[in-house]
C-alpha atoms as a PDB file:
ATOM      1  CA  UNK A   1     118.678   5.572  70.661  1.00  0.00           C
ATOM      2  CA  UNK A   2     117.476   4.998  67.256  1.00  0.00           C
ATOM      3  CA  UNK A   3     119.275   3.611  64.028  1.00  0.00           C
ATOM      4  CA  UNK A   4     118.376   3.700  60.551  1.00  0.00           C
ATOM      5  CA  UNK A   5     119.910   0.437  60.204  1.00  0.00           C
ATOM      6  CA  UNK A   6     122.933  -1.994  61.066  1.00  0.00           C
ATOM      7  CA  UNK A   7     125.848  -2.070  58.154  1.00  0.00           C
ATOM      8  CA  UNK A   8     126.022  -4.357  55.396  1.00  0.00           C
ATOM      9  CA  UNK A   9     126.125  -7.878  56.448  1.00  0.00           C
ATOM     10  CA  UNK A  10     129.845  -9.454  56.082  1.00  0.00           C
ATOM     11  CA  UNK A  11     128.408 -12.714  54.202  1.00  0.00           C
ATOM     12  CA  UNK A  12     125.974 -13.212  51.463  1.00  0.00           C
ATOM     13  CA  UNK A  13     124.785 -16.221  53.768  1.00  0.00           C
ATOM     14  CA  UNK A  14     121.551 -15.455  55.807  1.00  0.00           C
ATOM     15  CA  UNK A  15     120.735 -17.147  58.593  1.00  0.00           C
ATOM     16  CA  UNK A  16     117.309 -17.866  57.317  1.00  0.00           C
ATOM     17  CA  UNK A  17     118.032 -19.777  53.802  1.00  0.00           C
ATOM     18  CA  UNK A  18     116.893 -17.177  51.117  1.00  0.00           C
ATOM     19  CA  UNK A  19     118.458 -16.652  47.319  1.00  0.00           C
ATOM     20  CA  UNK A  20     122.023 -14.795  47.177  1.00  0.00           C
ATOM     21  CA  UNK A  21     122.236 -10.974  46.143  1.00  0.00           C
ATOM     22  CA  UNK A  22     122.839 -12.106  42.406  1.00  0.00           C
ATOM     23  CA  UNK A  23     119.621 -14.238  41.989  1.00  0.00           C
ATOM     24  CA  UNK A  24     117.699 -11.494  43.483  1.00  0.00           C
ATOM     25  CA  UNK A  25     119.033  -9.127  41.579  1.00  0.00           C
ATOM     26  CA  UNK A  26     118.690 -11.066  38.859  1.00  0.00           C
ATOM     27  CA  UNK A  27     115.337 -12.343  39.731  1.00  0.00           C
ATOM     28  CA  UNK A  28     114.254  -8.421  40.226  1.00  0.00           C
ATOM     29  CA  UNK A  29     115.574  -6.761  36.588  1.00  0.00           C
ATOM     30  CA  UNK A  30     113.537  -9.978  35.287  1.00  0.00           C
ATOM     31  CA  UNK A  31     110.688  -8.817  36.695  1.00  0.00           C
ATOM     32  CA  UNK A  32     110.921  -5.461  35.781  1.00  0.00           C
ATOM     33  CA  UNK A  33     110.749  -3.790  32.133  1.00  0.00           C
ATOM     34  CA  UNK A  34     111.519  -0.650  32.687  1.00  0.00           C
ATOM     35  CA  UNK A  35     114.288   1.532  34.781  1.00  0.00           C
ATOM     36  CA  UNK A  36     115.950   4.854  35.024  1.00  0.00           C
ATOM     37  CA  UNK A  37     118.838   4.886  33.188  1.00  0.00           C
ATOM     38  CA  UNK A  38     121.854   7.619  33.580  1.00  0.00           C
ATOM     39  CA  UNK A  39     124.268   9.124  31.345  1.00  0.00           C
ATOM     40  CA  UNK A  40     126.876  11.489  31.430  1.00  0.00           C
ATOM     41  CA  UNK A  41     125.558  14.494  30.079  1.00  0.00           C
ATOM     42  CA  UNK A  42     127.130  15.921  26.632  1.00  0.00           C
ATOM     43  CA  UNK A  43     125.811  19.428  27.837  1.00  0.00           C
ATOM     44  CA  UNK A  44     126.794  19.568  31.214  1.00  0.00           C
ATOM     45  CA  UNK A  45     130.045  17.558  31.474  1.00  0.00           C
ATOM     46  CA  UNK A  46     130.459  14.896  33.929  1.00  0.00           C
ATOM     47  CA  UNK A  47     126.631  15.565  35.125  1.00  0.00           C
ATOM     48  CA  UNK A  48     124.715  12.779  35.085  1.00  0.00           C
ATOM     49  CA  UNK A  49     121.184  12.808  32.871  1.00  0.00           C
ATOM     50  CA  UNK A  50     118.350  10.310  34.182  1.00  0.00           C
ATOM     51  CA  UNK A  51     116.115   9.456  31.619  1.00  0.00           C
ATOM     52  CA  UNK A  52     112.738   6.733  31.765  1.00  0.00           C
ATOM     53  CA  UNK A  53     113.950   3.246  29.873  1.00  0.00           C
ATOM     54  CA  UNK A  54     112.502   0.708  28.999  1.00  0.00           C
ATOM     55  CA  UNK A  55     114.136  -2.550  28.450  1.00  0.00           C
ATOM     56  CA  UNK A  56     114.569  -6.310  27.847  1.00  0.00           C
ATOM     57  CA  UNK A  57     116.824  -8.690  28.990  1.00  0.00           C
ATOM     58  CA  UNK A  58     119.093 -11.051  26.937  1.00  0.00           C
ATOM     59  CA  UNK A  59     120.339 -14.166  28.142  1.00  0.00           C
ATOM     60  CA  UNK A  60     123.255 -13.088  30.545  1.00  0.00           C
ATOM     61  CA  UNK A  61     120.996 -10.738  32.043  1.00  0.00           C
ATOM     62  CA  UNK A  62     122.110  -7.690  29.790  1.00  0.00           C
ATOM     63  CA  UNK A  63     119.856  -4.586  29.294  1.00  0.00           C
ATOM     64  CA  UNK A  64     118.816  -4.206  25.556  1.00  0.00           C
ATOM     65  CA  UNK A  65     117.442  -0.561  24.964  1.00  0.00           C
ATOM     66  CA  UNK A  66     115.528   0.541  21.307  1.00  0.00           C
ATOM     67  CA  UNK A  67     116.601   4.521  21.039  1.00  0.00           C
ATOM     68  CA  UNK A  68     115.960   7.178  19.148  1.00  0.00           C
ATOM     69  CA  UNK A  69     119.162   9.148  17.984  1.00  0.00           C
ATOM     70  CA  UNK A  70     117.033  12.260  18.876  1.00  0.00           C
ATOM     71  CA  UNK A  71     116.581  11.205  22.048  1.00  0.00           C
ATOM     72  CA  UNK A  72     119.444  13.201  24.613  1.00  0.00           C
ATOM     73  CA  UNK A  73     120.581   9.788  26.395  1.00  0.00           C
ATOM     74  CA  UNK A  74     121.731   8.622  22.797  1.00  0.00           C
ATOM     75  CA  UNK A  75     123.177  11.415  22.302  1.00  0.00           C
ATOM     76  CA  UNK A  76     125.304  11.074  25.612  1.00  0.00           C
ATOM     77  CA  UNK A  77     126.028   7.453  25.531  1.00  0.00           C
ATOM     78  CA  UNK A  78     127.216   8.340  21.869  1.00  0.00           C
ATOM     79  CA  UNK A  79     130.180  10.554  23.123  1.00  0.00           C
ATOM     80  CA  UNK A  80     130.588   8.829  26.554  1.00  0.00           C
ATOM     81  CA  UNK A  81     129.172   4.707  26.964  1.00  0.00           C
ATOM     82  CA  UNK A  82     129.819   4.912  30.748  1.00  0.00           C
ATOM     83  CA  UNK A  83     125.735   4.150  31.974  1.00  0.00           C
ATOM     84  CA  UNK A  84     123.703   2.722  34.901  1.00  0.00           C
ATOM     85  CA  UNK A  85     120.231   1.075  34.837  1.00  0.00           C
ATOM     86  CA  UNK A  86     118.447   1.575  37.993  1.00  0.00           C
ATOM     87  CA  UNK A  87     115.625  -0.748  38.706  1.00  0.00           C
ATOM     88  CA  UNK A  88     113.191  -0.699  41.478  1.00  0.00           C
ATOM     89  CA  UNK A  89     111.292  -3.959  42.507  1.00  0.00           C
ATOM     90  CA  UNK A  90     108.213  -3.981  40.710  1.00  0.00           C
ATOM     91  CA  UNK A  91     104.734  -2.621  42.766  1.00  0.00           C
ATOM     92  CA  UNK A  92     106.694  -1.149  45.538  1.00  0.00           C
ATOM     93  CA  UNK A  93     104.439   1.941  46.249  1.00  0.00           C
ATOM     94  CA  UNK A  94     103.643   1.747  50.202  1.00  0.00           C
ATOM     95  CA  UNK A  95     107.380   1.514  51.345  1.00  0.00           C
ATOM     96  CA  UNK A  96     109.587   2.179  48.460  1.00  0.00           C
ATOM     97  CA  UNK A  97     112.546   2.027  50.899  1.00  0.00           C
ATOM     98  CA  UNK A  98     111.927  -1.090  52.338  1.00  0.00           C
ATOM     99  CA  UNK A  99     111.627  -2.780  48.555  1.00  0.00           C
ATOM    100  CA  UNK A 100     114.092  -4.320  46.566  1.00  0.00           C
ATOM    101  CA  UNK A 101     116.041  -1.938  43.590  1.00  0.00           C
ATOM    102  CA  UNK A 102     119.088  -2.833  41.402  1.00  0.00           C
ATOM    103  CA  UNK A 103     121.690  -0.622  40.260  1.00  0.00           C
ATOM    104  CA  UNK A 104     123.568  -2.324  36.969  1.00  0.00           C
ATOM    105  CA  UNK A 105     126.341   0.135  35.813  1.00  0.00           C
ATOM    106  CA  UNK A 106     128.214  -1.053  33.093  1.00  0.00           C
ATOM    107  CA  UNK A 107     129.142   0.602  29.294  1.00  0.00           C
ATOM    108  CA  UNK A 108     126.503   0.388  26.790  1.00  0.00           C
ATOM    109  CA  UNK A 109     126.795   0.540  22.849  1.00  0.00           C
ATOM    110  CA  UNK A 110     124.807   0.201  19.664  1.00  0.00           C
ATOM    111  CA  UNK A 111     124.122  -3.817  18.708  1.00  0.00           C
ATOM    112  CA  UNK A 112     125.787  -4.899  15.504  1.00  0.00           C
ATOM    113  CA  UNK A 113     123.518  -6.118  12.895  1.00  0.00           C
ATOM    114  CA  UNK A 114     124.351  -9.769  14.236  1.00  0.00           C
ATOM    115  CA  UNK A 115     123.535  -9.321  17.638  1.00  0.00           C
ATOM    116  CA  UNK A 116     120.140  -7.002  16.622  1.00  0.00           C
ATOM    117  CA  UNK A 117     118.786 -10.460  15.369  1.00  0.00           C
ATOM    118  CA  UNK A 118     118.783 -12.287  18.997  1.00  0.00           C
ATOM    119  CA  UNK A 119     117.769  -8.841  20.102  1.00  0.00           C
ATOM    120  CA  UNK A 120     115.010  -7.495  18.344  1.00  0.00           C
ATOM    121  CA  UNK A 121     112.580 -10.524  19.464  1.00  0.00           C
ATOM    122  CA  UNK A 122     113.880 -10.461  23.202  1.00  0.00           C
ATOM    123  CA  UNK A 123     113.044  -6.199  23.389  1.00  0.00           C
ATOM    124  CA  UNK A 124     109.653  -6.995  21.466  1.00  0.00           C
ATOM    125  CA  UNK A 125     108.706  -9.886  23.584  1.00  0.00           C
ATOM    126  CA  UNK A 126     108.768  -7.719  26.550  1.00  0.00           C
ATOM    127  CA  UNK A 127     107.349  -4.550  24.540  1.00  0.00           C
ATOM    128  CA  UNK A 128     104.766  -5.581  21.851  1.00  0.00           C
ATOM    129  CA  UNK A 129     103.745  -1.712  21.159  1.00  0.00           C
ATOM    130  CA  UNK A 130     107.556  -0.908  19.995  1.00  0.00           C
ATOM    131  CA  UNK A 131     107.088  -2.970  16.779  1.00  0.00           C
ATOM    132  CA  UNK A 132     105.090   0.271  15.103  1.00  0.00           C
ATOM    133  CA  UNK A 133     108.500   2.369  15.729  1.00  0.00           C
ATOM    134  CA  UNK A 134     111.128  -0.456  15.891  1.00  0.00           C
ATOM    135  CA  UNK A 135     111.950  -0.201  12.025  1.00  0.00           C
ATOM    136  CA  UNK A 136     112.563   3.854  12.319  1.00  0.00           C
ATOM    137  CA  UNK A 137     115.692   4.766  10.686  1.00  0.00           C
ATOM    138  CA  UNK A 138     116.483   6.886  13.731  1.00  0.00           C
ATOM    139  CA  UNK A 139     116.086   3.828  16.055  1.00  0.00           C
ATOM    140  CA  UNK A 140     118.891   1.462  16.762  1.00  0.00           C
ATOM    141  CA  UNK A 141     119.705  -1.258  19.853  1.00  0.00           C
ATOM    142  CA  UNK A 142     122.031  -0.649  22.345  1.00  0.00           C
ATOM    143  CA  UNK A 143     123.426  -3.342  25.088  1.00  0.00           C
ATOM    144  CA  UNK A 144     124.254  -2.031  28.617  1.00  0.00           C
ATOM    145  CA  UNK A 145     127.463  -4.713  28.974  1.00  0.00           C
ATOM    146  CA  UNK A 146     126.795  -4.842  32.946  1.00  0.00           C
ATOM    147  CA  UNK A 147     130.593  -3.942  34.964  1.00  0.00           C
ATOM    148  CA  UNK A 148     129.221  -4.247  38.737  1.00  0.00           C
ATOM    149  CA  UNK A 149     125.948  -4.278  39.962  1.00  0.00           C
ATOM    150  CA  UNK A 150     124.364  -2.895  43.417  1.00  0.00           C
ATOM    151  CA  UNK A 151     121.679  -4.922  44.757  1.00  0.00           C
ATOM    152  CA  UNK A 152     119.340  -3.522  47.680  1.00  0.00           C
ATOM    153  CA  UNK A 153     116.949  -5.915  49.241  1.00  0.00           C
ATOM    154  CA  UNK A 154     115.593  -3.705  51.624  1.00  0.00           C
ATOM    155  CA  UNK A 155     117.165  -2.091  55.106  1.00  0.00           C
ATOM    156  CA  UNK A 156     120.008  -3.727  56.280  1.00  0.00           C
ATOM    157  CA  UNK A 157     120.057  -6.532  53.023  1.00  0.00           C
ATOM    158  CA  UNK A 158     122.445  -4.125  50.318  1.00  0.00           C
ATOM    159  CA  UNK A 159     125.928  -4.980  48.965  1.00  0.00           C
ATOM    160  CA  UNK A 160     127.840  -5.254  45.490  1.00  0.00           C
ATOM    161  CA  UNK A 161     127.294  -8.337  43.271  1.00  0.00           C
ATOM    162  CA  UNK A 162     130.307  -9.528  40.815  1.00  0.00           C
ATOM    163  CA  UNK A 163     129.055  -9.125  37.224  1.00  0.00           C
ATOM    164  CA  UNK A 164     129.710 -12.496  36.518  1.00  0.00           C
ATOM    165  CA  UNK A 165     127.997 -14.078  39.351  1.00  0.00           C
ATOM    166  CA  UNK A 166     125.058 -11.442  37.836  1.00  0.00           C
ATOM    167  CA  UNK A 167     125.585 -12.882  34.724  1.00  0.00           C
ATOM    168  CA  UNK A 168     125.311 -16.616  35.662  1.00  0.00           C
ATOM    169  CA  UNK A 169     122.457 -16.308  38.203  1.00  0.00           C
ATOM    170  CA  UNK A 170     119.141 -16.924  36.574  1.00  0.00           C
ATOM    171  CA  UNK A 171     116.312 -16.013  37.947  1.00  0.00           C
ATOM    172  CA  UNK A 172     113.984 -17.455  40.759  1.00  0.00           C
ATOM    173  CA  UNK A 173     111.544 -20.285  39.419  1.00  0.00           C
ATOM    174  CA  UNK A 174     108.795 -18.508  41.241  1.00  0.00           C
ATOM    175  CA  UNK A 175     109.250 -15.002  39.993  1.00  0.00           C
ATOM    176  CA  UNK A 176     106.004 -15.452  37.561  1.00  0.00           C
ATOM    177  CA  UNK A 177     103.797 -16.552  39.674  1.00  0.00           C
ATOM    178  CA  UNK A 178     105.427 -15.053  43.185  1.00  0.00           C
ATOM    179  CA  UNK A 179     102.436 -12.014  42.632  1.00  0.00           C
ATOM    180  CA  UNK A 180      99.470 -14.460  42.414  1.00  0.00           C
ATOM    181  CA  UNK A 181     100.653 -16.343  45.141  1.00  0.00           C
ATOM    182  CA  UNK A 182     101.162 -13.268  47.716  1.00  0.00           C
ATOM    183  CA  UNK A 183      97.292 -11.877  46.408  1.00  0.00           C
ATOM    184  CA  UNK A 184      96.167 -14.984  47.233  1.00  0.00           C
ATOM    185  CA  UNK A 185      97.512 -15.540  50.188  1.00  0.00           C
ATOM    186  CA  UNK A 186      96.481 -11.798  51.898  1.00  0.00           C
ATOM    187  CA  UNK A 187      93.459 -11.684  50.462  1.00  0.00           C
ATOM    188  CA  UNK A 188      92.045 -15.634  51.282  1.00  0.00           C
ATOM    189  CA  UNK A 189      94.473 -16.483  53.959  1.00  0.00           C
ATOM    190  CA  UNK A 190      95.504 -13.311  56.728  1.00  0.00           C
ATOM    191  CA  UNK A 191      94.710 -16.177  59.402  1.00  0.00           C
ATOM    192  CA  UNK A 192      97.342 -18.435  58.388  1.00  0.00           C
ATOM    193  CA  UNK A 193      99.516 -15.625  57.721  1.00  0.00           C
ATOM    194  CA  UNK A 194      99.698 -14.760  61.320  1.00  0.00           C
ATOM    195  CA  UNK A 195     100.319 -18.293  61.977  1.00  0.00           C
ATOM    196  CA  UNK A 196     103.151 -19.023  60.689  1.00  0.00           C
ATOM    197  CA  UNK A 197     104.532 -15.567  61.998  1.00  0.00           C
ATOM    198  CA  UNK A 198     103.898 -16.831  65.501  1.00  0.00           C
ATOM    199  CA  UNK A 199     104.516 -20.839  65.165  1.00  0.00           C
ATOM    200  CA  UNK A 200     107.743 -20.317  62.685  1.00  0.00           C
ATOM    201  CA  UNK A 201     109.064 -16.797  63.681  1.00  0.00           C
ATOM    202  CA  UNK A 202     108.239 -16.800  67.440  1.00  0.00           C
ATOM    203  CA  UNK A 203     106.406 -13.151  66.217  1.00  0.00           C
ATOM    204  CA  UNK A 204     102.998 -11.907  67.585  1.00  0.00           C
ATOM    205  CA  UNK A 205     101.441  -9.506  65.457  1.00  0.00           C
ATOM    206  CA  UNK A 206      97.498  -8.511  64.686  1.00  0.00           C
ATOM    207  CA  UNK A 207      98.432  -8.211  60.807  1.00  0.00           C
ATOM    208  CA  UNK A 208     100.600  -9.851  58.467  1.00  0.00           C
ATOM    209  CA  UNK A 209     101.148  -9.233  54.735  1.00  0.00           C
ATOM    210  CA  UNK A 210     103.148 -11.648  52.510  1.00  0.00           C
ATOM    211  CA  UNK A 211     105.672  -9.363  50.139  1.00  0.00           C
ATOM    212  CA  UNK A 212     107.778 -11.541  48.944  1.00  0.00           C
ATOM    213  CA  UNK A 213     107.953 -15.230  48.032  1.00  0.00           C
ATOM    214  CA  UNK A 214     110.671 -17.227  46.559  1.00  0.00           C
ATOM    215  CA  UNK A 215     111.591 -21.009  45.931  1.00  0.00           C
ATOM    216  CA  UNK A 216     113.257 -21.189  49.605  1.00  0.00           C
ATOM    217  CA  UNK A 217     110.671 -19.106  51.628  1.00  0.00           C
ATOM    218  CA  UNK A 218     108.525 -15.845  51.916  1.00  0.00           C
ATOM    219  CA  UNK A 219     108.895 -12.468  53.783  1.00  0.00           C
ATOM    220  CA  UNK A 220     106.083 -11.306  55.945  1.00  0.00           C
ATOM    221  CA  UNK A 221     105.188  -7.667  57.120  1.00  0.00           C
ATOM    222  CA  UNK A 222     103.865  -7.263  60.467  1.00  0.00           C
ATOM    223  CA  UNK A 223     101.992  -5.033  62.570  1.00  0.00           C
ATOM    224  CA  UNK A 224     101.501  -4.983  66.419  1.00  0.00           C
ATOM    225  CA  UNK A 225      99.279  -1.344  67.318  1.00  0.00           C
ATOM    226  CA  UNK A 226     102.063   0.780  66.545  1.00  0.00           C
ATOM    227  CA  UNK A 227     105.000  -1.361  65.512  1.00  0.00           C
ATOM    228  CA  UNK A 228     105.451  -2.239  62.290  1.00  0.00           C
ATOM    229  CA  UNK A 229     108.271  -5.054  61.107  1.00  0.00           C
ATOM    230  CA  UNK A 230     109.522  -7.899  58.840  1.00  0.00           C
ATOM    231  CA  UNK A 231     110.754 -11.623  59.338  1.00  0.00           C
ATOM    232  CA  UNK A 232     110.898 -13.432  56.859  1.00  0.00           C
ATOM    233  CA  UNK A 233     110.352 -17.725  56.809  1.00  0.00           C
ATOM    234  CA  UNK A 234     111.887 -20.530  55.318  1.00  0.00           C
ATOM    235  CA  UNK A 235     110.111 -23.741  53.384  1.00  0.00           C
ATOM    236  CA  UNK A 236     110.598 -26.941  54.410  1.00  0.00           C
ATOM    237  CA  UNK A 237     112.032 -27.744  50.901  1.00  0.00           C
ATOM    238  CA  UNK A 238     112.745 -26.185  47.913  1.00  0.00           C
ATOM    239  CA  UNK A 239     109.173 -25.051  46.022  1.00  0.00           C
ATOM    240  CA  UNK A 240     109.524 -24.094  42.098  1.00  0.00           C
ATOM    241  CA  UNK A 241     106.569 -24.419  40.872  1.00  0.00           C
ATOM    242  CA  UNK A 242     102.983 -22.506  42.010  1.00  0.00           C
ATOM    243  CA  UNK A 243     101.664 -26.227  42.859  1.00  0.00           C
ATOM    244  CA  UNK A 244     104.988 -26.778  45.165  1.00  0.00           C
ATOM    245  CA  UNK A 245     104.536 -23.992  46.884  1.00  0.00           C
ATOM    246  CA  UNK A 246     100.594 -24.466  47.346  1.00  0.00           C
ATOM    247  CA  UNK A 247     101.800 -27.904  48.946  1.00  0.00           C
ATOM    248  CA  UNK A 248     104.400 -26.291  51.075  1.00  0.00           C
ATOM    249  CA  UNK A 249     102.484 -23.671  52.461  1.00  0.00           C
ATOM    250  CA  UNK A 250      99.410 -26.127  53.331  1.00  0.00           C
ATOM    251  CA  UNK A 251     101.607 -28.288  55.385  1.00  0.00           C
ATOM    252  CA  UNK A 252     102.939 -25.500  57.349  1.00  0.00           C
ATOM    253  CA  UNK A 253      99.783 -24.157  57.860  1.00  0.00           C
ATOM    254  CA  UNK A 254      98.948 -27.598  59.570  1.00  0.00           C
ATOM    255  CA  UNK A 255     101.746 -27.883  61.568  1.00  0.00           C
ATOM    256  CA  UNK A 256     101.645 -24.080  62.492  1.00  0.00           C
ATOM    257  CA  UNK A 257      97.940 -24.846  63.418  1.00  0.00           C
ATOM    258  CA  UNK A 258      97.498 -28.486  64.605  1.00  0.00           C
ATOM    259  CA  UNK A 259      94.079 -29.524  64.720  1.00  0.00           C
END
């Protein structure tokens, strides 16, 4: 008989070594810049209104938000600050399931002029394009003070974070360069791919695809005729740079395929 999946693991600890549910999370809503955020709707009571947000990130991980008092999500969070910023792991289109999101939920209000000056470079940083509107009188900045946060790493991998191991989690070293080093890899190495499925994993498959990397190991996804899968493998040692992990990944290509 089928299953969609097992439960939640008891223990953050994997038995492969990989980054706990707050650096991923944390690691993820880096990545990202924008989410879906939801209010509580001023016209429906108690409904909740998803809106398209964009967003930076200040140094505890916080969302900062420019918005319009127009807009109907200012509106709400100005008669209820009760929000959640949903985030979804960035270039997740084939399996949007089996990708990483990040649910922060937490009670957002507008920044005081002090706190607008760390904020206004962080939000234009990560949105150049909002410096034509970000001087409107009817545009202010709001924080999203993060409460709890729901991390989902894919099926089976899911479970609450504490805000303030959220908060003091920073994100992975790798998570700048982790796309160029998965293009690379599928597009200029599917051969070694495979091998370190099969020498590291103990998996067969015909195809392998490298969808996540991190400064403790990558994930793989497989595919034998039919059967499709994941496993993902640990480095040797810690890589944190895109030169570590070049290293890393040429010796276990050697030992996974010894001359």
């Amino acid at each position: 008989m089928s299953q969609h999946a097992g439960p939640p693991r008891a223990t953050d600890e994997p038995s492969i070594p990989e980054p706990t549910f707050a650096e991923r999370a944390r690691t993820l809503v880096h990545q990202g810049r924008t989410g879906t955020l939801a209010t509580l709707s001023r016209r429906h009571p108690g409904h909740p209104f998803a809106s398209i947000m964009p967003y930076a990130l200040d140094a505890e991980g916080r969302p900062l938000v420019l918005i319009s008092s127009m807009a109907m999500h200012t509106q709400n969070l100005a008669g209820d600050g009760r929000a959640s910023l949903l985030v979804t792991q960035p270039g997740a289109t084939d399996d949007p399931l089996a990708s990483g999101r990040v649910t922060l939920m937490g009670q957002a209000a507008r920044l005081s002029r002090d706190d607008i000056a760390a904020a206004r470079p962080a939000y234009l940083a990560a949105h150049p394009n909002a410096a034509y509107w970000v001087d409107f009188e009817d545009f202010s900045f709001w924080r999203l003070d993060v409460r709890d946060v729901y991390f989902v790493g894919g099926f089976a991998a899911m479970g609450w974070v504490e805000d303030a191991d959220y908060g003091s989690a920073r994100p992975d070293p790798l998570a700048e360069v982790a796309e160029g080093i998965m293009e690379h890899m599928n597009r200029d190495h599917a051969d070694s791919l495979l091998a370190y499925a099969r020498f590291f994993a103990g998996e067969a498959a015909d195809e392998a695809r490298m969808v996540a990397v991190d400064r403790l190991g990558f994930k793989l996804h497989l595919r034998q005729a039919e059967r499709r899968w994941s496993t993902r493998i640990a480095f040797p040692r810690e890589g944190t740079t895109a030169a570590d992990s070049r290293t890393v990944l040429i010796e276990m290509s050697r030992q996974a395929r010894p001359a």
